[in-house]
C-alpha atoms as a PDB file:
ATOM      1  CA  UNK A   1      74.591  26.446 -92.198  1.00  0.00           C
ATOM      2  CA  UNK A   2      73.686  23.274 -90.338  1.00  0.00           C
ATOM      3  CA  UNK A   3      75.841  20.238 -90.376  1.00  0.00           C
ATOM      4  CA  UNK A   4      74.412  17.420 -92.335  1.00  0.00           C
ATOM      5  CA  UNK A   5      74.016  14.824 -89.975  1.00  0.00           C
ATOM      6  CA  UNK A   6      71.477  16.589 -87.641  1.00  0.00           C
ATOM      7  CA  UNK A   7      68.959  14.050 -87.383  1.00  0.00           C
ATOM      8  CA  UNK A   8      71.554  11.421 -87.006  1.00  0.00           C
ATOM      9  CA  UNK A   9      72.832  13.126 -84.062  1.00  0.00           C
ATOM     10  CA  UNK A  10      69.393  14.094 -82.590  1.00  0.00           C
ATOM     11  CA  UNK A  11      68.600  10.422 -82.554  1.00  0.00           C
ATOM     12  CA  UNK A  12      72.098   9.123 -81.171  1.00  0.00           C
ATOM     13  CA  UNK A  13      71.191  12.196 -77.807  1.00  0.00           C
ATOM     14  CA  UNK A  14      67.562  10.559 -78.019  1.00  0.00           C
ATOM     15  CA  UNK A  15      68.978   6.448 -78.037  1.00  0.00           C
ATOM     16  CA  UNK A  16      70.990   7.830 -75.235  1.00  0.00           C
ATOM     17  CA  UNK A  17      68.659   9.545 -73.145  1.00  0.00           C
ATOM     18  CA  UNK A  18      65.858   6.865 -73.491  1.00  0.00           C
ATOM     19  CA  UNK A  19      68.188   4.042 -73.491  1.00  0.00           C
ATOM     20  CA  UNK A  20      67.181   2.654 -76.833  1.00  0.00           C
ATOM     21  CA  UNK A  21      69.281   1.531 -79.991  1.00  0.00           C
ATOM     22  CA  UNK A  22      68.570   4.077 -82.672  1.00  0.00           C
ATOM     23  CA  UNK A  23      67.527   2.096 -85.197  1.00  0.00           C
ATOM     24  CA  UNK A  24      64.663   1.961 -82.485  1.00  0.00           C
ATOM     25  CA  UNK A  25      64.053   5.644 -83.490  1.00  0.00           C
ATOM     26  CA  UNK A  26      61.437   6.363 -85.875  1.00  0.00           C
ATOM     27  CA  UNK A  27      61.589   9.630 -88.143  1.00  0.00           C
ATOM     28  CA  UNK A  28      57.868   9.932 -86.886  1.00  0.00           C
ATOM     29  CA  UNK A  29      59.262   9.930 -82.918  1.00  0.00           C
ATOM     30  CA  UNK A  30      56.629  11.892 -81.149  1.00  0.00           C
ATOM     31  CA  UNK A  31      56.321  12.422 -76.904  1.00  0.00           C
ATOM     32  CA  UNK A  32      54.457   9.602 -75.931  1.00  0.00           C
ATOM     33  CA  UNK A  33      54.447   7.404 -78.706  1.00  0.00           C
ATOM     34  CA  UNK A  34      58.262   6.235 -78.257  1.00  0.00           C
ATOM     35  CA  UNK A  35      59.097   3.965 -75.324  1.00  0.00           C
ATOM     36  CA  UNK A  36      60.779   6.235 -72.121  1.00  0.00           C
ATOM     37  CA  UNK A  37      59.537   9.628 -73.649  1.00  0.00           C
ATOM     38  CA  UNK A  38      57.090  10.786 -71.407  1.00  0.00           C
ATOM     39  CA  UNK A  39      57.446  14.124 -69.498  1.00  0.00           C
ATOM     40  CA  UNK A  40      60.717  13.603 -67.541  1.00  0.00           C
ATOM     41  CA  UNK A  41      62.071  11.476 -70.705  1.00  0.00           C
ATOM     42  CA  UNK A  42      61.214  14.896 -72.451  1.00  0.00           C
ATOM     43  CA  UNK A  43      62.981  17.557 -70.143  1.00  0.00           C
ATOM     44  CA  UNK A  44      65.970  15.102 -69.739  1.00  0.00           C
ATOM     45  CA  UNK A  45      66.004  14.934 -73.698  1.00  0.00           C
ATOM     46  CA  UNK A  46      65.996  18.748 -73.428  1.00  0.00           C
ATOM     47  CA  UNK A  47      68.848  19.016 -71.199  1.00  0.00           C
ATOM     48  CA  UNK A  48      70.908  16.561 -73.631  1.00  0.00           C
ATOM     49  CA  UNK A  49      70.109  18.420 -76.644  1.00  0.00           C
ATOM     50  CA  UNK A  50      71.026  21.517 -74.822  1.00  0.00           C
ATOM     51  CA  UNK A  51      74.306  20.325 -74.103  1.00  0.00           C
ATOM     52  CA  UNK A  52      75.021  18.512 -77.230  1.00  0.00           C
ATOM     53  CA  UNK A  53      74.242  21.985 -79.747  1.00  0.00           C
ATOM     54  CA  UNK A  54      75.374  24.383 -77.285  1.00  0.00           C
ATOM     55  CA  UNK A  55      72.650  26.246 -76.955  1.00  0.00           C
ATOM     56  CA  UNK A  56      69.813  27.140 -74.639  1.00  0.00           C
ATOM     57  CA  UNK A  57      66.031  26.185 -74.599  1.00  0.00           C
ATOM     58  CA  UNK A  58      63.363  28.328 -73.658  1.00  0.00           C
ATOM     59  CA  UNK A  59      60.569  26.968 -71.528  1.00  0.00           C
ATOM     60  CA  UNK A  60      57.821  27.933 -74.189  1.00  0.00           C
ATOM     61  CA  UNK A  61      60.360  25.998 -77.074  1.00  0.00           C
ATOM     62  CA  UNK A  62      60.366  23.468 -74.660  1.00  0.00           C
ATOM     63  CA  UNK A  63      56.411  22.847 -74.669  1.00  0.00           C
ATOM     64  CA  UNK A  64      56.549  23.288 -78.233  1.00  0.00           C
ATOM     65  CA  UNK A  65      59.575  20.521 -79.644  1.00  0.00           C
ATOM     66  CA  UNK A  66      57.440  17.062 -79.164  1.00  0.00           C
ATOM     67  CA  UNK A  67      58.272  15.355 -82.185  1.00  0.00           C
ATOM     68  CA  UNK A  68      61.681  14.555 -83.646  1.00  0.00           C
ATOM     69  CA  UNK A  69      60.588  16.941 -86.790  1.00  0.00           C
ATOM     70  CA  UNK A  70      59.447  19.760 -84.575  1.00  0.00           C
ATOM     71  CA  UNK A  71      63.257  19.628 -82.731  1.00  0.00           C
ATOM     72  CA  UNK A  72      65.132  19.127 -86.430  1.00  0.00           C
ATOM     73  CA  UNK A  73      63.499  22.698 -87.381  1.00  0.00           C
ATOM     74  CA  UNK A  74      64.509  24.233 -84.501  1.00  0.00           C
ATOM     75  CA  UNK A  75      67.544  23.268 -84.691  1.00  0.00           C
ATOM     76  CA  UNK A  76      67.804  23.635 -88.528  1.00  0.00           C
ATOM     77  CA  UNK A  77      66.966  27.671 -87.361  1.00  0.00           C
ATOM     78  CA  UNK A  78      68.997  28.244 -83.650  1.00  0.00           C
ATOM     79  CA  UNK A  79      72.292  25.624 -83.163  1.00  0.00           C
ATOM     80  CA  UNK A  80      75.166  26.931 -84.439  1.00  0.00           C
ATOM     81  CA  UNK A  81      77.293  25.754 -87.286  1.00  0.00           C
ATOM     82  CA  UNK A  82      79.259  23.130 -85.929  1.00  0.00           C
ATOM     83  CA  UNK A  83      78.902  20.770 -82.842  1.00  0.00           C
ATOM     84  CA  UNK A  84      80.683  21.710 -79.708  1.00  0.00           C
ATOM     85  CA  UNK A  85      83.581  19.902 -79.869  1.00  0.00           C
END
């Protein structure tokens, strides 16, 4: 099962890759529709989310996870059951 706070600590690895407060975060967050997430902002959010679930992104889940919904599902379905510590 997947800790409760995911989308609280999808959006603290998104305030800190795109150097915004997360209250600046929108449950609606979408590439190119929130300030710094354009296509680097987008593989450096990758490489954060990577390391903060402990897990490993495919290039085609890559394309795919553009919204903040689209990465809570996968998430939701691949991160393990805890944070890495």
């Amino acid at each position: 099962m997947v800790w409760q706070y995911m989308r609280d600590d999808i959006k603290q690895v998104m305030a800190q890759v795109f150097r915004l407060p997360v209250d600046q975060i929108p449950d609606t967050a979408k590439i190119n529709n929130l300030l710094n997430w354009d296509s680097l902002g987008h593989i450096q959010l990758m490489l954060a989310l990577e390391d903060r679930f402990g897990l490993r992104i495919s290039a085609e889940n890559i394309l795919k996870l553009q919204s903040l919904e689209a990465i809570e599902q996968f998430l939701a379905q691949t991160a393990p059951a805890a944070p890495p510590a």
